[in-house]
N, C-alpha and C. Protein backbone atom coordinates (compact mmCIF):
# COMPACT_ATOMS: atom_id res chain seq x y z
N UNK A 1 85.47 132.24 73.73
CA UNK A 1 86.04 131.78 74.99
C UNK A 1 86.36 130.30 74.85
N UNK A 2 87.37 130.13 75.10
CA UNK A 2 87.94 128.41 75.13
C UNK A 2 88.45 127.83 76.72
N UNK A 3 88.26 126.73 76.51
CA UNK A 3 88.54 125.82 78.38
C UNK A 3 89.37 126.68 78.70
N UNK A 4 90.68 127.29 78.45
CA UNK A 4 91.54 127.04 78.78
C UNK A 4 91.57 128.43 79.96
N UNK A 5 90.75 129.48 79.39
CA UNK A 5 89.89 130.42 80.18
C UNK A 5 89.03 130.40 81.44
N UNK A 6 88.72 128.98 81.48
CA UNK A 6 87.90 128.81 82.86
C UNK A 6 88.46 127.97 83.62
N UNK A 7 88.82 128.81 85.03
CA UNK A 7 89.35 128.60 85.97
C UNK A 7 88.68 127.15 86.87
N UNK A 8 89.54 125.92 86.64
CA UNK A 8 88.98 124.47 87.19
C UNK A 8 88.35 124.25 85.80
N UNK A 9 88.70 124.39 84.66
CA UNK A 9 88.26 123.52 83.56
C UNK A 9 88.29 121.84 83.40
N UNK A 10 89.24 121.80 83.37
CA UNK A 10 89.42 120.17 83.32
C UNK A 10 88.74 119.59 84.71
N UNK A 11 88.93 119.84 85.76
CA UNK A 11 87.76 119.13 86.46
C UNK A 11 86.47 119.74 86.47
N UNK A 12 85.97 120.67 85.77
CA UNK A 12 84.35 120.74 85.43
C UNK A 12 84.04 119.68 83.96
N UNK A 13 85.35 119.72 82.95
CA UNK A 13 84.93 118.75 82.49
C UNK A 13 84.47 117.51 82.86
N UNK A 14 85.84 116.78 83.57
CA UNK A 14 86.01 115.74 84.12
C UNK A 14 84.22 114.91 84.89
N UNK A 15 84.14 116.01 85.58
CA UNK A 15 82.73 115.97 86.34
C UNK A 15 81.05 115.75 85.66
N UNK A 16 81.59 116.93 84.93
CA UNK A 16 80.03 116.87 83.69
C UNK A 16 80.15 115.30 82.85
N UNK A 17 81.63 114.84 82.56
CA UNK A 17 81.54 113.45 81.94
C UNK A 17 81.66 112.53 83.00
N UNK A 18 81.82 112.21 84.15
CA UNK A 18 81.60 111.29 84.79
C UNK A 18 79.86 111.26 85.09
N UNK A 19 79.28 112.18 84.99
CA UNK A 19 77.27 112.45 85.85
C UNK A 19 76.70 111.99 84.40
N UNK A 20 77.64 112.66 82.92
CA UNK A 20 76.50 112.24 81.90
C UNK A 20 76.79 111.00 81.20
N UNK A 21 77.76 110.18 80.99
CA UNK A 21 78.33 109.59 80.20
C UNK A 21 77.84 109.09 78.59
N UNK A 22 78.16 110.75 78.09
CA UNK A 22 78.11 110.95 76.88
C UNK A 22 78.73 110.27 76.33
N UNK A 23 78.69 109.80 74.97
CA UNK A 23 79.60 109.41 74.06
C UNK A 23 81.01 110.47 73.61
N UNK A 24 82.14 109.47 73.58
CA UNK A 24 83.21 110.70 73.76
C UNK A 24 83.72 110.97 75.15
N UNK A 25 83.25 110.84 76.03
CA UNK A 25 83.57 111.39 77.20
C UNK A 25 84.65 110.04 78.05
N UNK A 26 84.68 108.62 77.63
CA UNK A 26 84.91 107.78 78.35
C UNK A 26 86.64 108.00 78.37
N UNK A 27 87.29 108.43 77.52
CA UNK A 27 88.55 108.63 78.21
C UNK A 27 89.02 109.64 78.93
N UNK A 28 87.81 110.75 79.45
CA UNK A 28 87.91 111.93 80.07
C UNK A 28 87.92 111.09 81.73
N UNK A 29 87.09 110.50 82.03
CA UNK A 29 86.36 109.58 82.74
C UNK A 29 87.80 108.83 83.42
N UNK A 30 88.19 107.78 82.63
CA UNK A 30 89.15 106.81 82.28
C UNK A 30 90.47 107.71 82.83
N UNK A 31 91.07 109.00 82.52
CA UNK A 31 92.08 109.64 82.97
C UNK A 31 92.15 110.36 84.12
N UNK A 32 90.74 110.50 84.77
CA UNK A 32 90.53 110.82 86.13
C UNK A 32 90.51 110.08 86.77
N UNK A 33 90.00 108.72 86.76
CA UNK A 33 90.11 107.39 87.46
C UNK A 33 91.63 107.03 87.61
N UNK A 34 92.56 106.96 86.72
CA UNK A 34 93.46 106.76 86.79
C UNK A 34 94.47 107.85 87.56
N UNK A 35 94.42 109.33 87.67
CA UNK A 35 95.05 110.45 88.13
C UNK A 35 94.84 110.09 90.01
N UNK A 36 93.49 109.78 90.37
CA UNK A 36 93.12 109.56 91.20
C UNK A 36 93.58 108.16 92.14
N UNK A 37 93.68 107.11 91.35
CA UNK A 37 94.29 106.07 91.52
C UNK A 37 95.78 106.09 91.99
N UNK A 38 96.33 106.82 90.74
CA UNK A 38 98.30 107.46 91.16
C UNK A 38 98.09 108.31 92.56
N UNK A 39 97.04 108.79 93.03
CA UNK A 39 96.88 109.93 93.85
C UNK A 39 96.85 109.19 95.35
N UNK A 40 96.19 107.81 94.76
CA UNK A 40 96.17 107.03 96.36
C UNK A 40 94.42 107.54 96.89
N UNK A 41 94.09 108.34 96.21
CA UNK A 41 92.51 108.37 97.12
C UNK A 41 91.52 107.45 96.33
N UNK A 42 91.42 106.59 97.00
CA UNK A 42 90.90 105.54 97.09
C UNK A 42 89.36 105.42 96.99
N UNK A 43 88.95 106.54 97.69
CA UNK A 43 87.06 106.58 97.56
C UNK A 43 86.83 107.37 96.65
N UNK A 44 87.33 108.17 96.17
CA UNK A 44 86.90 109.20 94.81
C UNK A 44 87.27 107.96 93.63
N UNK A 45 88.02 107.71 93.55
CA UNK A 45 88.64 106.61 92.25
C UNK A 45 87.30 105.71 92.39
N UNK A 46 86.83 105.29 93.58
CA UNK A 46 85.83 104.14 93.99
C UNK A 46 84.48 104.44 93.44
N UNK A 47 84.40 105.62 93.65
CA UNK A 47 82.76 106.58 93.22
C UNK A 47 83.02 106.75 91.28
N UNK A 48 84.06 107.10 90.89
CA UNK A 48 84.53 106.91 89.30
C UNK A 48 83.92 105.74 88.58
N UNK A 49 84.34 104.27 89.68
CA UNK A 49 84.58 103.25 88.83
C UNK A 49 83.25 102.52 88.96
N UNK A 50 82.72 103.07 90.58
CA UNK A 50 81.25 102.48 90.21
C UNK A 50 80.03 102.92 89.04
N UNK A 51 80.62 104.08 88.97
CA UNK A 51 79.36 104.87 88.09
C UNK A 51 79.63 104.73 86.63
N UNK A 52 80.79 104.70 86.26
CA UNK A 52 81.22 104.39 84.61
C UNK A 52 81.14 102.52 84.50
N UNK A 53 80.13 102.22 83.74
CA UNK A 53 79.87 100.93 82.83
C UNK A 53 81.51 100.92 82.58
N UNK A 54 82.33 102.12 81.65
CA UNK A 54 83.64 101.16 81.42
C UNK A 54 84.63 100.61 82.24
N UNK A 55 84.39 101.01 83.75
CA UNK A 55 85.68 100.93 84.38
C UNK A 55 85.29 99.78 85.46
N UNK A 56 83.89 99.12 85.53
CA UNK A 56 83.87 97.77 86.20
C UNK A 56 84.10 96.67 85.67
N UNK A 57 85.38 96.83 85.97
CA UNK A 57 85.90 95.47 85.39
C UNK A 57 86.94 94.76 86.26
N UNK A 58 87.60 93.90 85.55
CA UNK A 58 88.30 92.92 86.13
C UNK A 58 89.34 93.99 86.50
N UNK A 59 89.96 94.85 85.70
CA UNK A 59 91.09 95.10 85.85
C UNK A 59 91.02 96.05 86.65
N UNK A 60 89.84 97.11 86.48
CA UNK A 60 89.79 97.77 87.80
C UNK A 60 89.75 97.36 89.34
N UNK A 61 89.24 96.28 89.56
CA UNK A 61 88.89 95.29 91.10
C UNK A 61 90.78 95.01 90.87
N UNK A 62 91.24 94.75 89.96
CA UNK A 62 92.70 94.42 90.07
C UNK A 62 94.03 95.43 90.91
N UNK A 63 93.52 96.82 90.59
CA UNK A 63 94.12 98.29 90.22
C UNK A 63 93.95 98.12 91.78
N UNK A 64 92.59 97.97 92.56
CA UNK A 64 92.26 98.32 93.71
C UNK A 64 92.93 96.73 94.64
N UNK A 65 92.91 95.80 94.44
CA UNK A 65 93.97 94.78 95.04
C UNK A 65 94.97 94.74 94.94
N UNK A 66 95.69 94.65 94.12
CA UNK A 66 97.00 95.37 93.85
C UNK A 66 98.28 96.28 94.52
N UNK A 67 97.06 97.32 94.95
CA UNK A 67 97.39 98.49 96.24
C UNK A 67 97.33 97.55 97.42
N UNK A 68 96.79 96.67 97.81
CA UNK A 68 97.02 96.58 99.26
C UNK A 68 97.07 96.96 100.24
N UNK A 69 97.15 96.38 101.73
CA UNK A 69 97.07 96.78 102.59
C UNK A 69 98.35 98.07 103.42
N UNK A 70 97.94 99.36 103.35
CA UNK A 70 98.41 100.73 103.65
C UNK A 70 98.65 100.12 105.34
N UNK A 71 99.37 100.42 107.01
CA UNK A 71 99.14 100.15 107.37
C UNK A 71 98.56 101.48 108.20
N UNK A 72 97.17 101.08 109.26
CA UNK A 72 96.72 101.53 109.40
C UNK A 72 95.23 102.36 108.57
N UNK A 73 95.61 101.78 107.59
CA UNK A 73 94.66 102.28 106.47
C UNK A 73 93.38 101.53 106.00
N UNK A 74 92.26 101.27 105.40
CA UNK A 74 91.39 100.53 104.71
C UNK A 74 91.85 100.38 103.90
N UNK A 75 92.00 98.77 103.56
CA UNK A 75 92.43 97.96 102.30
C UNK A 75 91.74 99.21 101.19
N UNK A 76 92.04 99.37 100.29
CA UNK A 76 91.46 100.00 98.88
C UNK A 76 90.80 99.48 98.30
N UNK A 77 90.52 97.79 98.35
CA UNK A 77 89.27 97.64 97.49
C UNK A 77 88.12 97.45 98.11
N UNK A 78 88.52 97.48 99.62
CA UNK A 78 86.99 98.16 100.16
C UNK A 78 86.27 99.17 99.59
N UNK A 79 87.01 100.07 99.77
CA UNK A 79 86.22 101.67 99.00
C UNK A 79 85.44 101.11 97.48
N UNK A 80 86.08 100.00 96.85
CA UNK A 80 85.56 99.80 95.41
C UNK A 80 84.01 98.95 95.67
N UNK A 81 84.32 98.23 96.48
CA UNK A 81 83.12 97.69 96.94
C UNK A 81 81.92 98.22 97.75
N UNK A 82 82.68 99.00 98.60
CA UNK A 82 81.24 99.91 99.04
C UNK A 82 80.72 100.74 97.92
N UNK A 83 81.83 101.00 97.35
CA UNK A 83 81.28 102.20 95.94
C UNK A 83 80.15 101.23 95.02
N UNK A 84 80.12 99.91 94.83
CA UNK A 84 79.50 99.41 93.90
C UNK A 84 78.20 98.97 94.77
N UNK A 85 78.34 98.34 96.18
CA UNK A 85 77.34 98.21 97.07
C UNK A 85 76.24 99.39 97.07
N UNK A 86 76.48 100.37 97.28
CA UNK A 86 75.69 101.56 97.15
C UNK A 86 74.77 102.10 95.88
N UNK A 87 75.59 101.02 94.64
CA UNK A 87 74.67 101.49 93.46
C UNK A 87 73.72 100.25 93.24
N UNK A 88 74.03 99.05 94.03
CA UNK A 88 73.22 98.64 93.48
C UNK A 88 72.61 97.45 94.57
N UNK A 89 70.68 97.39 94.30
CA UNK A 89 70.17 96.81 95.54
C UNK A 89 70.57 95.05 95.65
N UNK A 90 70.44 94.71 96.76
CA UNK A 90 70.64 93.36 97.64
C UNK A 90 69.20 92.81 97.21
N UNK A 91 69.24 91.21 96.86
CA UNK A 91 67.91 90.74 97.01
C UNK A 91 67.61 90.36 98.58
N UNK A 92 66.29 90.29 98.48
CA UNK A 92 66.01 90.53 99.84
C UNK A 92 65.97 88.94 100.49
């Protein structure tokens, strides 16, 4: 049996490498962040970039300013910031 057989393959991949971040897996990771990004959803891309070590970076906080203000919408790099707020604690 090969992926191509199981129905939602590429996003069960996608998923199992964003929770484990195996070696190998970071451009699986990296091409969902980005699909998601072209997609405009903004809090899934946000939950991607907080949890992958490779994708906090400059250029990602860039990807999410960049987009700008939608109107009516939450700026987009809100979502990046709550996404990173949530992983990690405030000194008190």
């Amino acid at each position: 049996m090969n992926a191509a057989n199981i129905p939602n393959s590429q996003e069960m991949i996608a998923r199992l490498a964003e929770k484990t971040s195996l070696a190998g897996c970071k451009d699986v990771v990296i091409n969902k962040f980005n699909t998601l990004i072209a997609q405009q959803m903004w809090a899934e891309a946000a939950e991607i970039a907080a949890n992958s070590q490779d994708l906090r970076t400059k250029e990602t906080l860039n990807q999410f300013i960049s987009n700008g203000n939608v109107q009516g919408q939450r700026n987009p790099v809100l979502y990046y910031f709550k996404a990173i707020m949530a992983k990690v604690a405030l000194n008190d």
